[in-house]
C-alpha atoms as a PDB file:
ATOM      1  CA  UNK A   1      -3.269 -31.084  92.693  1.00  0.00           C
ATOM      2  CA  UNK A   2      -1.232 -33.563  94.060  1.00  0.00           C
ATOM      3  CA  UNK A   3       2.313 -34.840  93.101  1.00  0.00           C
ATOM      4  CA  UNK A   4       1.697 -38.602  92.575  1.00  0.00           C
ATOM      5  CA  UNK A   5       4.520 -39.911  94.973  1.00  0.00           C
ATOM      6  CA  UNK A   6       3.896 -37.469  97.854  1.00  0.00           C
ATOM      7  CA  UNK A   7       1.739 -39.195 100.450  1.00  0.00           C
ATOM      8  CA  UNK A   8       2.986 -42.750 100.364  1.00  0.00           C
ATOM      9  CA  UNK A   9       4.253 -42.458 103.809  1.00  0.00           C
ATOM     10  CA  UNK A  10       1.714 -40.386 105.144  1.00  0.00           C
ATOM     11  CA  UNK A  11      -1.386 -42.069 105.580  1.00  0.00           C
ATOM     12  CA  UNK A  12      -3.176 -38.781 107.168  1.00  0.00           C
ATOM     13  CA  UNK A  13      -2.416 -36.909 103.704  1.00  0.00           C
ATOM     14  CA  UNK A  14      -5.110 -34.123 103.435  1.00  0.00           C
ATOM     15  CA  UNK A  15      -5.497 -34.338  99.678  1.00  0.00           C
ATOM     16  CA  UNK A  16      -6.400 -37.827  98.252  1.00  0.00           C
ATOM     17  CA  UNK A  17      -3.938 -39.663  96.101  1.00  0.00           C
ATOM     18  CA  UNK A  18      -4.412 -39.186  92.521  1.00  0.00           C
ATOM     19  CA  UNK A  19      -2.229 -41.478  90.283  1.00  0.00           C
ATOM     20  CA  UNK A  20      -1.104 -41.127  86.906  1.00  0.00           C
ATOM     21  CA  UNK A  21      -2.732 -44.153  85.083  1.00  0.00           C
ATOM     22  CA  UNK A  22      -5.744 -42.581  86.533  1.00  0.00           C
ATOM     23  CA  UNK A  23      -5.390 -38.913  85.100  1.00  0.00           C
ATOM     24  CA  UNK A  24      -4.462 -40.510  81.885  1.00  0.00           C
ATOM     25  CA  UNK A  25      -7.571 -43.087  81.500  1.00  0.00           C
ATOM     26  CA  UNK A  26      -5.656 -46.113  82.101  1.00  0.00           C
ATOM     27  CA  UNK A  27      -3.338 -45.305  79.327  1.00  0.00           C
ATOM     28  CA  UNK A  28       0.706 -46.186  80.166  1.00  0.00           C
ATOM     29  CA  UNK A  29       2.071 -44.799  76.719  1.00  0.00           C
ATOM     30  CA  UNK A  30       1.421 -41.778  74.761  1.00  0.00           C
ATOM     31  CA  UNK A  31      -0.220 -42.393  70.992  1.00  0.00           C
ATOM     32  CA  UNK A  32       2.132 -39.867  69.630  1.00  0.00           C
ATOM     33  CA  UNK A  33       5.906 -40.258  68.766  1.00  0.00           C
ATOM     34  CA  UNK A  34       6.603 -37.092  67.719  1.00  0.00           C
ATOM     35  CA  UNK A  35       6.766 -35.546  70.971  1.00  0.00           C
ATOM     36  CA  UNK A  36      10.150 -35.383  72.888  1.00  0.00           C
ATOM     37  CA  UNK A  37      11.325 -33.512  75.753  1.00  0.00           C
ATOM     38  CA  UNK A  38      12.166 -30.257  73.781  1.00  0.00           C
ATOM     39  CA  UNK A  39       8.966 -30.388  71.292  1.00  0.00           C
ATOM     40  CA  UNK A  40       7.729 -26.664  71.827  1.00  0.00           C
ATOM     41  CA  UNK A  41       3.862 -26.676  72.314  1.00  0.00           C
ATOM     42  CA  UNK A  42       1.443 -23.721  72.605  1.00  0.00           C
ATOM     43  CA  UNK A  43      -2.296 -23.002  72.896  1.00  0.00           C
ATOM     44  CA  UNK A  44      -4.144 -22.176  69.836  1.00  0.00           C
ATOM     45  CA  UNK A  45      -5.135 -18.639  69.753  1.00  0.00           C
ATOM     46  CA  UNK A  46      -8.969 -19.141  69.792  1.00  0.00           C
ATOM     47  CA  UNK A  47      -8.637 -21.685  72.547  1.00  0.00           C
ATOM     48  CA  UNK A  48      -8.382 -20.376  76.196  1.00  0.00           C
ATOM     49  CA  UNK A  49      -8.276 -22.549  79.354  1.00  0.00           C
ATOM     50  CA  UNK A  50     -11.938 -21.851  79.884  1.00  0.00           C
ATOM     51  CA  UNK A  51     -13.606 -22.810  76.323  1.00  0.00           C
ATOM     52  CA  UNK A  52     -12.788 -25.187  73.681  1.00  0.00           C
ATOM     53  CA  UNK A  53     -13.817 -28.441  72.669  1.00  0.00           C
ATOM     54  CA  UNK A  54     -14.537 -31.185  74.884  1.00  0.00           C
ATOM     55  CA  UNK A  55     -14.118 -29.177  78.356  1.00  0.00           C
ATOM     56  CA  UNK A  56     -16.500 -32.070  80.315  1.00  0.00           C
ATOM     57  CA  UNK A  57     -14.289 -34.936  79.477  1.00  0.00           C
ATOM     58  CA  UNK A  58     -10.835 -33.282  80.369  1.00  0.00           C
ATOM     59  CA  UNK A  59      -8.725 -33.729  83.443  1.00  0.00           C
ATOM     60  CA  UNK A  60      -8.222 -30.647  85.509  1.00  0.00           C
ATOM     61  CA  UNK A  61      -4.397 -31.297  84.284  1.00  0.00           C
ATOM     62  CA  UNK A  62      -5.699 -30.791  80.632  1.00  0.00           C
ATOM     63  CA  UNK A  63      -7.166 -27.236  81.449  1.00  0.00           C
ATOM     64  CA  UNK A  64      -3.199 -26.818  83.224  1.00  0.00           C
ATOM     65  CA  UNK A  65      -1.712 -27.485  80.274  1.00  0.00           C
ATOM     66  CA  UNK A  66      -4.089 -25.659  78.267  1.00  0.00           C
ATOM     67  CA  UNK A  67      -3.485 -22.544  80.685  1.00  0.00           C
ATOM     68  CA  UNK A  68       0.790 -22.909  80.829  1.00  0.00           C
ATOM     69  CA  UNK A  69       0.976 -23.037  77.057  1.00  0.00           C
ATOM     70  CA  UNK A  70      -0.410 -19.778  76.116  1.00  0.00           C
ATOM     71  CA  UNK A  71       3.448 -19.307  75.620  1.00  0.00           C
ATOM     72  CA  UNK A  72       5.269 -21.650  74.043  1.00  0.00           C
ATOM     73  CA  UNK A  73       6.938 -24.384  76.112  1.00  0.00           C
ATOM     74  CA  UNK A  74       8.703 -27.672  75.899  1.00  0.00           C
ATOM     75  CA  UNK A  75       7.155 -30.769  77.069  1.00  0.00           C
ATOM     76  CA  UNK A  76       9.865 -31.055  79.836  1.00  0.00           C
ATOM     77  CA  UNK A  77       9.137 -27.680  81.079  1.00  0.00           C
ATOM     78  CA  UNK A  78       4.852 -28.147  81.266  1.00  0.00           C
ATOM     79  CA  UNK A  79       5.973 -31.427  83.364  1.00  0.00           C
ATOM     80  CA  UNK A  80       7.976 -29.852  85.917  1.00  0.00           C
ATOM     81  CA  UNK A  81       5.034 -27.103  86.026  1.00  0.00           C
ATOM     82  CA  UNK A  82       2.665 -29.711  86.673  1.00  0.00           C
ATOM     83  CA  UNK A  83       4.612 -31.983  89.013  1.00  0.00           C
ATOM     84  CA  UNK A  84       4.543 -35.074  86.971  1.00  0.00           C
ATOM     85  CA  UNK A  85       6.263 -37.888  84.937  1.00  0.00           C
ATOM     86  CA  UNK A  86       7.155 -36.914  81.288  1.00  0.00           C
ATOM     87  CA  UNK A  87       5.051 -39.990  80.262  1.00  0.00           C
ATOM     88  CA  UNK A  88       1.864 -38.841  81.535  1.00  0.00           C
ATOM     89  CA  UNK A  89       2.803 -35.119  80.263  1.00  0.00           C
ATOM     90  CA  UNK A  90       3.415 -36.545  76.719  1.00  0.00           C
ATOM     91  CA  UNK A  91      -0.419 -37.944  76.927  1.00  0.00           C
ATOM     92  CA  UNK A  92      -2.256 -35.261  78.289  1.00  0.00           C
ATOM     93  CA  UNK A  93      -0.718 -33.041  75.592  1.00  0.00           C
ATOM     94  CA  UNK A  94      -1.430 -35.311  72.748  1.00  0.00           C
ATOM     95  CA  UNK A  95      -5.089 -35.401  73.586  1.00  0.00           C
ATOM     96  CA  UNK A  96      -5.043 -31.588  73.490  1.00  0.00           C
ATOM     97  CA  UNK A  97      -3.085 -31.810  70.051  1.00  0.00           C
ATOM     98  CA  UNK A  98      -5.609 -34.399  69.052  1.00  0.00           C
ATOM     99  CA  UNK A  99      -8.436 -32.408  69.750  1.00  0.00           C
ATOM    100  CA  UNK A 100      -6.939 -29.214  68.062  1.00  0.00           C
ATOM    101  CA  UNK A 101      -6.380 -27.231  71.328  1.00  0.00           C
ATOM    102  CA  UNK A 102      -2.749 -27.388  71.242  1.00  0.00           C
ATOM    103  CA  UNK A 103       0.021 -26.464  68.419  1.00  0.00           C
ATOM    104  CA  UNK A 104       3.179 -28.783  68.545  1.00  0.00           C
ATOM    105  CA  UNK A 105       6.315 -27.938  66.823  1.00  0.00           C
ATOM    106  CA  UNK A 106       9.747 -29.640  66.745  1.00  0.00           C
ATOM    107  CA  UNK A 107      12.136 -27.012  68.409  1.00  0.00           C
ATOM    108  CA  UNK A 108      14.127 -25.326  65.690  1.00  0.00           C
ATOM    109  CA  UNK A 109      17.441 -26.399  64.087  1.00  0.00           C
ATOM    110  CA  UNK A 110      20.486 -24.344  64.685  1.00  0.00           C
ATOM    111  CA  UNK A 111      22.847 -25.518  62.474  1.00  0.00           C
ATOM    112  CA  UNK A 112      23.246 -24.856  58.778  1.00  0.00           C
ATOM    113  CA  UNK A 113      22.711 -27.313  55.502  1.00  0.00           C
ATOM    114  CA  UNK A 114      26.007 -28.351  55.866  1.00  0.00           C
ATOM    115  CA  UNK A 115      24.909 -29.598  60.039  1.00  0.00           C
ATOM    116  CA  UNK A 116      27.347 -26.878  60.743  1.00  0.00           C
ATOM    117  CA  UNK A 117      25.934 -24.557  63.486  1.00  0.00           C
ATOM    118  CA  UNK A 118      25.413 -21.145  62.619  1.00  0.00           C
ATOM    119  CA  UNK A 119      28.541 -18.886  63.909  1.00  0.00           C
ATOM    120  CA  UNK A 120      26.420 -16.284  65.634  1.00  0.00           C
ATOM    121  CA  UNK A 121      24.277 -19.091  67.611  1.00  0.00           C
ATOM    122  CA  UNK A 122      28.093 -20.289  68.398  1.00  0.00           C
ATOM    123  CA  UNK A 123      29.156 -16.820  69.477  1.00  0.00           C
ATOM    124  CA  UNK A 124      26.136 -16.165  71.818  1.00  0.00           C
ATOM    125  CA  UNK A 125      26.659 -19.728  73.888  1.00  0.00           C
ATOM    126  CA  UNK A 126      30.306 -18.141  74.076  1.00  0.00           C
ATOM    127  CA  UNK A 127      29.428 -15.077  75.231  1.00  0.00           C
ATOM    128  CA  UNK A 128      26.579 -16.148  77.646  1.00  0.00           C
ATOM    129  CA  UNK A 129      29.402 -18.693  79.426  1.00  0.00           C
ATOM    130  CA  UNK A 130      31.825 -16.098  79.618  1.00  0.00           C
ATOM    131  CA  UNK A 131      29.427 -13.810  82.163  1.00  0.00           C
ATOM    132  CA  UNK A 132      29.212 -16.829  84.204  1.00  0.00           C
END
């Protein structure tokens, strides 16, 4: 797979040019707004990148995604694994949330009732800073 800028100044490129309103089906805008850049999303457990619903009318980015997330990961972290724009990302992962192959989860909250972070989540970011 092909990143979708690489090639525009090489017109001898050995792969062809795939762009994203093509991988996406003409879609510019993802259908969900519930998924930002740190919304954790995994595989289901009975799905692997090989079965599941709908295989014949995903993308080869789809069966990616399927494929990173057997651990959790943010959406910002599946779209610098796959070498494209966050947009695009954010609709090939709703289609797989859609289509119940992929969990989505708002990352967690680290700060108490109050919105006073917890003083051992403070603790570790001062610890972790201090070995650098």
């Amino acid at each position: 797979m092909k990143h979708w800028t690489e090639g525009f100044e090489d017109d001898d490129a050995d792969e062809p040019l795939v762009r994203p309103y093509t991988i996406t089906g003409g879609r510019t805008a993802p259908e969900r707004d519930d998924l930002t850049l740190i919304t954790l999303v995994a595989t289901m457990p009975a799905v692997s990148p090989g079965s599941g619903r709908g295989l014949k009318r995903m993308q080869p980015e789809h069966r990616a995604i399927l494929a990173l997330c057997e651990r959790p990961l943010a959406v910002a972290e599946v779209a610098a694994a796959l070498n494209l724009p966050v947009s695009v990302t954010k609709i090939l992962i709703g289609d797989l949330i859609e289509s119940g192959q992929l969990l989505s989860r708002p990352p967690l909250a680290f700060t108490q009732a109050g919105g006073i972070p917890e003083m051992a989540i403070l603790e570790a970011v001062r610890d972790g800073l201090r070995r650098l």
